[in-house]
Protein backbone atom coordinates (compact mmCIF):
# COMPACT_ATOMS: atom_id res chain seq x y z
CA UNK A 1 59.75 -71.36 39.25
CA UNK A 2 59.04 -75.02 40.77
CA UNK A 3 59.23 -78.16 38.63
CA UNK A 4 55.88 -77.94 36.53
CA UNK A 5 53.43 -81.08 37.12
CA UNK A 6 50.96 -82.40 34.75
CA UNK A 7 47.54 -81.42 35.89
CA UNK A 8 48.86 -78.20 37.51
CA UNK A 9 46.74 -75.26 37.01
CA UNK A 10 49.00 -72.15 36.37
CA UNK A 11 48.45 -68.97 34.87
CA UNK A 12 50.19 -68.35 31.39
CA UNK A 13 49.91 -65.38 29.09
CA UNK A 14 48.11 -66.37 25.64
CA UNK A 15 48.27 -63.28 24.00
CA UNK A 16 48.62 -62.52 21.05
CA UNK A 17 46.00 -64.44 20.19
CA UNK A 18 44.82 -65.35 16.43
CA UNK A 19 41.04 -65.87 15.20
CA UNK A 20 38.91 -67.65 17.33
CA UNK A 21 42.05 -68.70 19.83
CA UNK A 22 41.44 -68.06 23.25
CA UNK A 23 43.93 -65.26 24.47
CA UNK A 24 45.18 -62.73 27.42
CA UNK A 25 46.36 -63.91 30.98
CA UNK A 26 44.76 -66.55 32.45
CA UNK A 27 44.84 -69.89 33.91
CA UNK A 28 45.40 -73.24 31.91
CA UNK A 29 46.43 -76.53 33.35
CA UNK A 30 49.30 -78.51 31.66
CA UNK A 31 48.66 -82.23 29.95
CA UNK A 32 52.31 -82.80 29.06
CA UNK A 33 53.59 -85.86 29.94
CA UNK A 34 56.10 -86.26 33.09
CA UNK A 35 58.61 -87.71 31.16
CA UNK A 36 58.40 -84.65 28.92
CA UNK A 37 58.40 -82.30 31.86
CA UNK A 38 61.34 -83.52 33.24
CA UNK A 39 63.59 -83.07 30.74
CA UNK A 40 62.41 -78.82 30.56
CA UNK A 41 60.79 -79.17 27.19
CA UNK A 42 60.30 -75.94 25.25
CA UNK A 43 57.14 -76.48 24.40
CA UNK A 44 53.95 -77.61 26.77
CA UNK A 45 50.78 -78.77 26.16
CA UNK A 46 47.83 -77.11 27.92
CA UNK A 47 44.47 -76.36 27.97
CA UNK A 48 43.25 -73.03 28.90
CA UNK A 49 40.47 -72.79 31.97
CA UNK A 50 37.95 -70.38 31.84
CA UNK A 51 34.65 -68.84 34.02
CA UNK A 52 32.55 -69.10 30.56
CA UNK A 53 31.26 -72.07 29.26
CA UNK A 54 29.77 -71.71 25.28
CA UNK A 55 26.80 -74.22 25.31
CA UNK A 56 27.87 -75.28 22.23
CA UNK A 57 30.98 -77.52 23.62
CA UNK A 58 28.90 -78.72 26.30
CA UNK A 59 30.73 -82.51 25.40
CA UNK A 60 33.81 -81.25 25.92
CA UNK A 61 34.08 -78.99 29.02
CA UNK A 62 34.47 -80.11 32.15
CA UNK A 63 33.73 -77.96 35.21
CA UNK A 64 36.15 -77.51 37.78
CA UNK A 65 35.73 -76.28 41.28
CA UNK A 66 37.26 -73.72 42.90
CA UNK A 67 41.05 -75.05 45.12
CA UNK A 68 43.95 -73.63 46.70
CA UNK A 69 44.69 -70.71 45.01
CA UNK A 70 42.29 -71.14 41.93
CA UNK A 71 38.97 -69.26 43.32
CA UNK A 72 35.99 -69.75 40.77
CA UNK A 73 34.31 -72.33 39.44
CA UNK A 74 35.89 -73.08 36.30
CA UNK A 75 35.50 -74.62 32.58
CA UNK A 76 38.53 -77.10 30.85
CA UNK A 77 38.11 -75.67 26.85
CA UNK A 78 39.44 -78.83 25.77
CA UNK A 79 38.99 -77.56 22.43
CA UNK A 80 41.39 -74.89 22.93
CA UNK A 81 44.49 -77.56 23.86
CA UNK A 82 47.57 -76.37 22.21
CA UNK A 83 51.43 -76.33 22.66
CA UNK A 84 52.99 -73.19 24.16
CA UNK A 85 56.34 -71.86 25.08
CA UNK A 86 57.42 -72.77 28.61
CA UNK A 87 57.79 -68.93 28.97
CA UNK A 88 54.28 -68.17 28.15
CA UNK A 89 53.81 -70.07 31.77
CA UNK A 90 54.42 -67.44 34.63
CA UNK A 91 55.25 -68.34 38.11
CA UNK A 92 53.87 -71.39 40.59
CA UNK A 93 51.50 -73.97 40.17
CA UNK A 94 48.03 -72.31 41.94
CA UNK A 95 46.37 -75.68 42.03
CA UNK A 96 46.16 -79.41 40.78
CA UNK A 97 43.76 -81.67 38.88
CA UNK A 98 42.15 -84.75 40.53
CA UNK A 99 42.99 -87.68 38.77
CA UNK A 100 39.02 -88.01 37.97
CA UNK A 101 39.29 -84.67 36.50
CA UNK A 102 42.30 -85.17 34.54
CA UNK A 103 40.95 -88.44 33.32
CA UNK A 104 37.61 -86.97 32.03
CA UNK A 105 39.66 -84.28 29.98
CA UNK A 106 41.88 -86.83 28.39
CA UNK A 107 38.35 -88.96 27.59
CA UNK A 108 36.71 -85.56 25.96
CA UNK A 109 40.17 -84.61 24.36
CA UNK A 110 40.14 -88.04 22.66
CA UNK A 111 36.46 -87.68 21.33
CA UNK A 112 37.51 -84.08 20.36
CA UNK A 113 40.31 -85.96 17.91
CA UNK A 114 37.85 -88.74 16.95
CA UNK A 115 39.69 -91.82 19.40
C-alpha cells in the first residue's frame, strides 16, 4: 500500500459497527496530520463518505463530486469522524480532497466540537 495522504479518499472496512456508527465497506477520506502519517501511526483519523445525506446534518456535510476513481456524488459525515486502525484502511488512495474541500470539513468539524 502507498504512503497514505491527508485528504485521500480510500475505502476502509467499518464494520463492526456499534449504535448509530456508520459501518460496512466504504469510502472515508483521512484528516490525520502529515506529520502523523509519516511516522505509520496506528491509529488514523477519518471521516466516512457516503451517497446519503440525512437532512438533519445539513451544517455539517459537505458534498463531494465524483474524481478519479471515486464515481458518485458524495457526502463528508463529519459527524461520523473517528480514529481507526491503519488496517481497517484497504489498499490505494482512489482520490484526493481539494484544499477548498478539505478546508470546509475542518470549518464544519470545528463547529461540530463547538470552536
Amino acid at each position: 500500500m502507498e504512503q497514505l495522504s491527508r485528504g485521500g479518499i480510500y475505502v476502509a472496512r467499518l464494520d463492526p459497527a456499534k449504535g448509530a456508527e456508520i459501518g460496512k465497506l466504504r469510502p472515508v477520506a483521512m484528516l490525520s496530520a502529515r506529520e502523523v502519517l509519516q511516522v505509520d501511526s496506528p491509529l488514523l483519523f477519518i471521516f466516512p463518505l457516503s451517497s446519503r445525506s440525512d437532512s438533519a446534518f445539513d451544517t455539517l456535510h459537505v458534498t463531494l463530486p465524483p474524481r478519479d476513481g471515486f464515481k458518485v456524488k458524495s457526502y463528508a459525515l463529519v459527524e461520523h469522524c473517528r480514529a481507526v486502525s491503519r488496517g481497517r484502511v484497504l489498499g490505494d488512495r482512489i482520490a484526493l480532497l481539494t484544499q477548498e474541500e478539505l478546508a470546509a470539513i475542518l470549518h464544519r468539524l470545528q463547529r461540530l466540537v463547538g470552536l
